[in-house]
N, C-alpha and C. Protein backbone atom coordinates (compact mmCIF):
# COMPACT_ATOMS: atom_id res chain seq x y z
N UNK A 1 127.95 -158.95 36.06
CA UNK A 1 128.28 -158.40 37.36
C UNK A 1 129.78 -158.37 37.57
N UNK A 2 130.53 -159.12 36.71
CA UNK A 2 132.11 -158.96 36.62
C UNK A 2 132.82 -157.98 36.72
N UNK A 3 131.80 -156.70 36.07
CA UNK A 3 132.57 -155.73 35.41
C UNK A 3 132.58 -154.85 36.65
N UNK A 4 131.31 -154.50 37.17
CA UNK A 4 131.43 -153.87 38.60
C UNK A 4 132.62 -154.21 39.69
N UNK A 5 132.48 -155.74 39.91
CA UNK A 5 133.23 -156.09 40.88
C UNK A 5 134.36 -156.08 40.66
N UNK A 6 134.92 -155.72 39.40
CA UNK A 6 136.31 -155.82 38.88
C UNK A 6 136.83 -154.26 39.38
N UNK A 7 136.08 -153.57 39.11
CA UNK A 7 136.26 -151.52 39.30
C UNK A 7 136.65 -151.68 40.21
N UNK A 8 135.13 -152.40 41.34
CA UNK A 8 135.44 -151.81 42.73
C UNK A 8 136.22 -152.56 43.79
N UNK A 9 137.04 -154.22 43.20
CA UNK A 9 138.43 -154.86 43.72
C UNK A 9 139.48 -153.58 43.70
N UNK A 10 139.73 -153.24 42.52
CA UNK A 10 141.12 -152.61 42.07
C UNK A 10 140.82 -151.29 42.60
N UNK A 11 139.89 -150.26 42.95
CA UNK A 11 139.55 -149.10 43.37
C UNK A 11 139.77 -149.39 45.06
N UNK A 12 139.10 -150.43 45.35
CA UNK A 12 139.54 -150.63 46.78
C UNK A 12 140.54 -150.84 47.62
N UNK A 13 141.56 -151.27 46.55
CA UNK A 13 142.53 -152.23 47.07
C UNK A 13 143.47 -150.50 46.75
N UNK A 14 143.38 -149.82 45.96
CA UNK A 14 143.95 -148.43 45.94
C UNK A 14 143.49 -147.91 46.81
N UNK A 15 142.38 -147.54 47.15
CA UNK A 15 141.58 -146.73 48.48
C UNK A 15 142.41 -147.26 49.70
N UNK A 16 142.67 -148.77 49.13
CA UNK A 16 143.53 -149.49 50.92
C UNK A 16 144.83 -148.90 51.06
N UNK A 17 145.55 -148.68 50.17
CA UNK A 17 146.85 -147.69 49.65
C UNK A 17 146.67 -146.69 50.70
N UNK A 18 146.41 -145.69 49.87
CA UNK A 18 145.36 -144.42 50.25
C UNK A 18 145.65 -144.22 51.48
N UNK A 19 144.63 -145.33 52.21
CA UNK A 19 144.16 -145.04 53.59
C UNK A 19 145.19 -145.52 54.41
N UNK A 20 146.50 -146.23 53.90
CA UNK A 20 147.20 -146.78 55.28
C UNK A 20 148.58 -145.57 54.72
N UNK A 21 148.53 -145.68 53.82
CA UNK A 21 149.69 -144.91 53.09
C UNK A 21 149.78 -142.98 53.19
N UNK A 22 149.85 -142.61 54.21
CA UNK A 22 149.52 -140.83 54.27
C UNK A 22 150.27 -140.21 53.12
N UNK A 23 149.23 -139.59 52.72
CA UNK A 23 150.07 -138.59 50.90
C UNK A 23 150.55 -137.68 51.64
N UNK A 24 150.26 -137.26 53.01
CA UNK A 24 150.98 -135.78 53.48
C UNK A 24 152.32 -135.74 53.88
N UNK A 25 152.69 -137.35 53.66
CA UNK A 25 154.31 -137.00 54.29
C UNK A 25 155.01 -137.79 52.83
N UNK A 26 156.11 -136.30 52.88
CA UNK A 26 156.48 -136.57 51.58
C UNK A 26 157.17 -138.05 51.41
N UNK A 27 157.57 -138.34 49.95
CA UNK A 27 158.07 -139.48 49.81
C UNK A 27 157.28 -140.96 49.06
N UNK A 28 155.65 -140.86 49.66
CA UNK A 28 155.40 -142.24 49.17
C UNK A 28 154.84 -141.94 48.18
N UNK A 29 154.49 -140.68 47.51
CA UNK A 29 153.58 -140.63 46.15
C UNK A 29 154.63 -139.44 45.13
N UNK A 30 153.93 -139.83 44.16
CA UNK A 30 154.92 -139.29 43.05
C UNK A 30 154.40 -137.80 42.79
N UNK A 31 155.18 -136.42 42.57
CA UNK A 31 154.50 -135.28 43.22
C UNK A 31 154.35 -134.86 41.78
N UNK A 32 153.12 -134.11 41.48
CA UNK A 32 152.10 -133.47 40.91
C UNK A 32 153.28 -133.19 39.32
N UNK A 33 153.57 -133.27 37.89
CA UNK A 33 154.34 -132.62 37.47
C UNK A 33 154.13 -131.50 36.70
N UNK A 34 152.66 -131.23 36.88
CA UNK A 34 152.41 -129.49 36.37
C UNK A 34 152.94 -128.57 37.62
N UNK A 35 152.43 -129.38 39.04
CA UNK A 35 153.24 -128.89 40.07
C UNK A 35 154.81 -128.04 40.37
N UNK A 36 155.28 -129.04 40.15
CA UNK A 36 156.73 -129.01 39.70
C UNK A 36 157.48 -128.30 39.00
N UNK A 37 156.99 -128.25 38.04
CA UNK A 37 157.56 -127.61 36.92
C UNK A 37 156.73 -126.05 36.68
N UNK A 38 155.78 -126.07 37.11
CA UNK A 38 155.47 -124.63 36.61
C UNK A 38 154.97 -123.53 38.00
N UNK A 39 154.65 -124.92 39.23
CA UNK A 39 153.95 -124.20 40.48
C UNK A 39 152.92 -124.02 40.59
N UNK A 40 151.63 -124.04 39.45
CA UNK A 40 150.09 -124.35 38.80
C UNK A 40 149.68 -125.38 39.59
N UNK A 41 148.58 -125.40 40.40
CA UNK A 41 147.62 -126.72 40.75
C UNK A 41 146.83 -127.42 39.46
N UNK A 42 147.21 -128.28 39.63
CA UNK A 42 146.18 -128.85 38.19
C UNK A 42 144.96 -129.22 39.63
N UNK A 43 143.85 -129.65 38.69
CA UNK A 43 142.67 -129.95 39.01
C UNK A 43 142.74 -131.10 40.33
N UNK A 44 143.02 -132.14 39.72
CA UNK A 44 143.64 -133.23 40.66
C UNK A 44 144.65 -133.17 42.21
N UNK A 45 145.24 -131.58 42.08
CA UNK A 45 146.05 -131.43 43.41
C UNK A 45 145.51 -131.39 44.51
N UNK A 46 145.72 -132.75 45.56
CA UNK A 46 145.31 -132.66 46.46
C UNK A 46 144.61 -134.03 47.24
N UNK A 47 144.11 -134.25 45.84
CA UNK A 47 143.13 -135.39 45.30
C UNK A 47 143.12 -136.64 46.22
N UNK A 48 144.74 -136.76 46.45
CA UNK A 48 144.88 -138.14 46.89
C UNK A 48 144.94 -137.66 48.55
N UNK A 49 144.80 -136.42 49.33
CA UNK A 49 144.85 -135.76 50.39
C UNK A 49 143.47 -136.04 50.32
N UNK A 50 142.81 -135.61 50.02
CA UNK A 50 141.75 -135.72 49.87
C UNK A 50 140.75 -137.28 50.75
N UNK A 51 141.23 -137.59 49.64
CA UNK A 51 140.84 -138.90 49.74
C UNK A 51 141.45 -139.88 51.25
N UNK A 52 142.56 -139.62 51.52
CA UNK A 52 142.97 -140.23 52.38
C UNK A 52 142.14 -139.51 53.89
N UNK A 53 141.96 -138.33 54.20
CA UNK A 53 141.15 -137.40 54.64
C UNK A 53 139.93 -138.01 54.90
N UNK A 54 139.16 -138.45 53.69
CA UNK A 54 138.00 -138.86 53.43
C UNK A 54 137.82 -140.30 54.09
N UNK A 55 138.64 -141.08 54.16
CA UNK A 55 138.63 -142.67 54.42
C UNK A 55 138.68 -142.40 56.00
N UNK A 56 139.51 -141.76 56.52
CA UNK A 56 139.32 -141.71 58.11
C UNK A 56 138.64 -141.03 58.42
N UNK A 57 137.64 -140.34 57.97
CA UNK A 57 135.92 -139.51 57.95
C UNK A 57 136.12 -138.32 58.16
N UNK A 58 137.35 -137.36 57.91
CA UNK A 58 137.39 -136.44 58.08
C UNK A 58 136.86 -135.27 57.17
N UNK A 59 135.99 -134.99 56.84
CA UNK A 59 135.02 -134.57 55.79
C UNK A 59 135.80 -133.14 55.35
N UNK A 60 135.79 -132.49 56.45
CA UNK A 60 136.43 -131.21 56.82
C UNK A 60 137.43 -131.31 55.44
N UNK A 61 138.53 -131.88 56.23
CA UNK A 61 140.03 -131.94 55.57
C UNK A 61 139.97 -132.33 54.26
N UNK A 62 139.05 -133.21 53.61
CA UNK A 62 138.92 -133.72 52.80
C UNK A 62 138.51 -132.71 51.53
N UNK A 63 137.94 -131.72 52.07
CA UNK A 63 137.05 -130.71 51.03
C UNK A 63 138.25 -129.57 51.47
N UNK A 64 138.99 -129.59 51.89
CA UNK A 64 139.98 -128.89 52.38
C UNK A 64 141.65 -128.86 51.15
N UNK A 65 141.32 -130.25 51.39
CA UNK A 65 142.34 -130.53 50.30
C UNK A 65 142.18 -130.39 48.90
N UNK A 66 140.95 -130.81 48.27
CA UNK A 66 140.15 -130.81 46.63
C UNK A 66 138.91 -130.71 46.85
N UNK A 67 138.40 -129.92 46.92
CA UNK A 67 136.69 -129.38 46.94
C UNK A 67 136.00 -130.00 45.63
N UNK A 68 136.61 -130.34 44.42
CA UNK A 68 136.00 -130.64 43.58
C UNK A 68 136.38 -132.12 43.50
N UNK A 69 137.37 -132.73 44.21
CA UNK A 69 137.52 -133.93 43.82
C UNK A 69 136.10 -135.33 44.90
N UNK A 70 136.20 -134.78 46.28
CA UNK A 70 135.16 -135.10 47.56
C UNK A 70 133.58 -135.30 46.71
N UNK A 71 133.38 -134.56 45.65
CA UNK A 71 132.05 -134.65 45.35
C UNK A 71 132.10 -135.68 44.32
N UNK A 72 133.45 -135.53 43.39
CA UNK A 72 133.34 -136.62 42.16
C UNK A 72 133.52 -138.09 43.08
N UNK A 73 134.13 -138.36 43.88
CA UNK A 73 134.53 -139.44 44.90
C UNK A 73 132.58 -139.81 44.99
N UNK A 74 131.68 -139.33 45.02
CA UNK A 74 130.60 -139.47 45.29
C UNK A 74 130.08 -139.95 44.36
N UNK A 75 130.06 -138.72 43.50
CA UNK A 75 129.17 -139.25 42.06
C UNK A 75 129.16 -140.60 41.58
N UNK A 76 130.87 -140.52 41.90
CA UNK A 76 131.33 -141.79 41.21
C UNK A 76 130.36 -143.01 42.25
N UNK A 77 130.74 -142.86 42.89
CA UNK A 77 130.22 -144.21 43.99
C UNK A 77 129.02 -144.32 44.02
N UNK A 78 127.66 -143.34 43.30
CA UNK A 78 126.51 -143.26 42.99
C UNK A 78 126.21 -144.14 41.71
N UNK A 79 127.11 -143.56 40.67
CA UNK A 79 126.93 -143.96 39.60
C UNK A 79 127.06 -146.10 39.63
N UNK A 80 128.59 -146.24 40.20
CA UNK A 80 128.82 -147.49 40.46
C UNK A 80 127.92 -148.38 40.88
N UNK A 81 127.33 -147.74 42.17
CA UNK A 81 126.08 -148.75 42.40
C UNK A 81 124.97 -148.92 41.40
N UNK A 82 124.01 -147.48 40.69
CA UNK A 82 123.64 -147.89 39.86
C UNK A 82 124.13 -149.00 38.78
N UNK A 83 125.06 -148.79 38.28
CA UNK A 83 126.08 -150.12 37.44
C UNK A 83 125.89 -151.60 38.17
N UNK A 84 125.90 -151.41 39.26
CA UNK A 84 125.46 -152.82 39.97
C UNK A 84 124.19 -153.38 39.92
N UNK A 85 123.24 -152.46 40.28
CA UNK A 85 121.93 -152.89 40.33
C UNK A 85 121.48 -153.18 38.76
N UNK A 86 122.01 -152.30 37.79
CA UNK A 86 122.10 -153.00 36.67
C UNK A 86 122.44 -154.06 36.02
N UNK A 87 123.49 -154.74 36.65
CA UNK A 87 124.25 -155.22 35.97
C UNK A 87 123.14 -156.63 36.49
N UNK A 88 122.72 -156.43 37.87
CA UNK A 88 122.17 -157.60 39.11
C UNK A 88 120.82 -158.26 37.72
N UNK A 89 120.18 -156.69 37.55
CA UNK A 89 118.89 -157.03 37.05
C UNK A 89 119.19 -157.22 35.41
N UNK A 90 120.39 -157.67 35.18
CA UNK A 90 120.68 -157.83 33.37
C UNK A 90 120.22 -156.81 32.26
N UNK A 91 120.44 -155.75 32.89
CA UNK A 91 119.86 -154.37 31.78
C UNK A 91 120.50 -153.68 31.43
N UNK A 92 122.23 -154.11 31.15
CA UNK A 92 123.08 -154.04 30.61
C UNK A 92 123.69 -152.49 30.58
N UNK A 93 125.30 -152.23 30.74
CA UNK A 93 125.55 -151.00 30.00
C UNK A 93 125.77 -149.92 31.59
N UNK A 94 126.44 -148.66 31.24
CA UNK A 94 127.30 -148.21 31.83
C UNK A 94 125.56 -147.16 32.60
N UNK A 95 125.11 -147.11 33.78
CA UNK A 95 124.55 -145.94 34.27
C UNK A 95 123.78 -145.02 33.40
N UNK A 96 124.83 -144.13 32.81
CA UNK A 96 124.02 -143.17 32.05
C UNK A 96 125.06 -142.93 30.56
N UNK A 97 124.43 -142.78 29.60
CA UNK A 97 125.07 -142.11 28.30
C UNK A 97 125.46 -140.66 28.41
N UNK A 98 126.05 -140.02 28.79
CA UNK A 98 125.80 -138.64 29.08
C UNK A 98 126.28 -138.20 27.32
N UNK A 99 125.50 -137.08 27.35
CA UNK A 99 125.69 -136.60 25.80
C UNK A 99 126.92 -135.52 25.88
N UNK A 100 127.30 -135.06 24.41
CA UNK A 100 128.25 -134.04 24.38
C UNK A 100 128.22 -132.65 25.48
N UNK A 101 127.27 -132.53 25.70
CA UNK A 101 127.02 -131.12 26.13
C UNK A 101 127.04 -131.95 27.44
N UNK A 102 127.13 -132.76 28.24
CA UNK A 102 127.51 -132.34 29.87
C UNK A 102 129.01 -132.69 30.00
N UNK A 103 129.44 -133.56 28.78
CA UNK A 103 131.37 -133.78 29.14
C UNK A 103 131.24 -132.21 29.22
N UNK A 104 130.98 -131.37 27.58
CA UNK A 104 131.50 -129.46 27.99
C UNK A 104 131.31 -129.35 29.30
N UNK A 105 130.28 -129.45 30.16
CA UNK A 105 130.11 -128.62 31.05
C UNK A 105 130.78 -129.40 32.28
N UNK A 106 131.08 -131.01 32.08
CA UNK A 106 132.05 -131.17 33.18
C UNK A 106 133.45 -130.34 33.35
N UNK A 107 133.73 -130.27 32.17
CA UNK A 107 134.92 -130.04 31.97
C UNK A 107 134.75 -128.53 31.76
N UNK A 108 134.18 -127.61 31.70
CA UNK A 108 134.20 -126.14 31.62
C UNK A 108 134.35 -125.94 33.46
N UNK A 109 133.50 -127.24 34.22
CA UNK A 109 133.27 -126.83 35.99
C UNK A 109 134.96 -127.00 35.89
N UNK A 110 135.77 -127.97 35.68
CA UNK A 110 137.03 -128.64 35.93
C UNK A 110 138.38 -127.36 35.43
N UNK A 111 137.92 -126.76 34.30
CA UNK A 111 138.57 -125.72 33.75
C UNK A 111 138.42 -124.44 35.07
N UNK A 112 137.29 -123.98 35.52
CA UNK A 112 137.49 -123.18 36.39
C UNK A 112 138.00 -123.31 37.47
N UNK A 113 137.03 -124.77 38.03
CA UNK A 113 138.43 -124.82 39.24
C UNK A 113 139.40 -124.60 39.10
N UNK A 114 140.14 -125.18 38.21
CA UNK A 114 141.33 -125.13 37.68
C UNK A 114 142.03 -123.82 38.09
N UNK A 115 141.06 -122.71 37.19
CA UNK A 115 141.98 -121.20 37.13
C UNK A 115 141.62 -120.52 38.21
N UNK A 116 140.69 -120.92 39.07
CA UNK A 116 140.01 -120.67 40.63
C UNK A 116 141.17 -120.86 41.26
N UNK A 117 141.78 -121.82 41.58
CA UNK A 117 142.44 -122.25 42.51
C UNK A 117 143.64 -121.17 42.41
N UNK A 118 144.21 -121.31 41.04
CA UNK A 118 145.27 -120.76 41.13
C UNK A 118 145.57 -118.80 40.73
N UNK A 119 144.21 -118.50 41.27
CA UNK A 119 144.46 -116.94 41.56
C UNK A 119 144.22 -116.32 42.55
N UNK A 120 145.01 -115.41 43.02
CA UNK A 120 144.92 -115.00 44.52
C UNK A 120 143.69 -115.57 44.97
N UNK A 121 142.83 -115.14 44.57
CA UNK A 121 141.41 -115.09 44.95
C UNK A 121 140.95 -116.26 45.72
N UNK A 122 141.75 -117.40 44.66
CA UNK A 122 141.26 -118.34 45.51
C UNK A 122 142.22 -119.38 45.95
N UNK A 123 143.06 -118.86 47.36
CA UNK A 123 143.05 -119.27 48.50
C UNK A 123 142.91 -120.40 48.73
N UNK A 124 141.28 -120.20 48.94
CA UNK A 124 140.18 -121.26 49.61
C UNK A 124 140.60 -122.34 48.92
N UNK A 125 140.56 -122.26 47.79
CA UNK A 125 140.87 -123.83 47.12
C UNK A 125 142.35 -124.39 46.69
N UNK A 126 143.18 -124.23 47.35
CA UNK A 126 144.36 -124.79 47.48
C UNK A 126 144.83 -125.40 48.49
N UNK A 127 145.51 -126.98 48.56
CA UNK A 127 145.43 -127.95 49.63
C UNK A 127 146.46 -127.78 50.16
């Protein structure tokens, strides 16, 4: 049960960051450097808007900022508990094995956002 409670100390104690620390005013976070340098959203832009969004329940803003990041924030916190209840009932080992073929397809969803965001088209998904 170490291993859980170890994630979700150090995830929390960042979430506590996060939530007292506003990413929208410049200065306290270190800015994006695909950003920067090329003007491209990487996948992650927003992320920590997002999230901070998310902690004061603003759901809206939150999917406002990273539409794809609000749902992984979930998964993840799905998966974690499973990891707990595992870990409670000694049946060892991470949730799920996921095989080759869903990393592709995480990462084919992560690739489009990706080129989503950053064509006219889509607007919608830029924070």
């Amino acid at each position: 049960m170490g291993a859980p409670l170890g994630v979700a100390a150090g995830l929390g104690a960042a979430a506590a960051l996060v939530a007292a620390v506003d990413p929208n005013e410049p200065g306290h976070y270190p800015v994006c450097p695909l950003l920067r340098h090329t003007g491209l959203l990487c996948p992650a832009c927003g992320g920590l808007r997002g999230l901070h969004a998310l902690l004061h329940g603003d759901l809206a803003a939150a999917l406002r900022a990273n539409a794809l990041a609000v749902p992984g924030y979930a998964v993840f916190a799905v998966l974690w508990a499973v990891w707990c209840v595992r870990a409670v009932r000694r049946d060892g080992g991470m949730p799920l094995a996921l095989r080759p073929v869903h990393w592709w397809g995480v990462g084919l969803l992560v690739l489009a956002f990706t080129v989503v965001r950053n064509l006219p088209c889509g607007d919608f998904l830029t924070p």
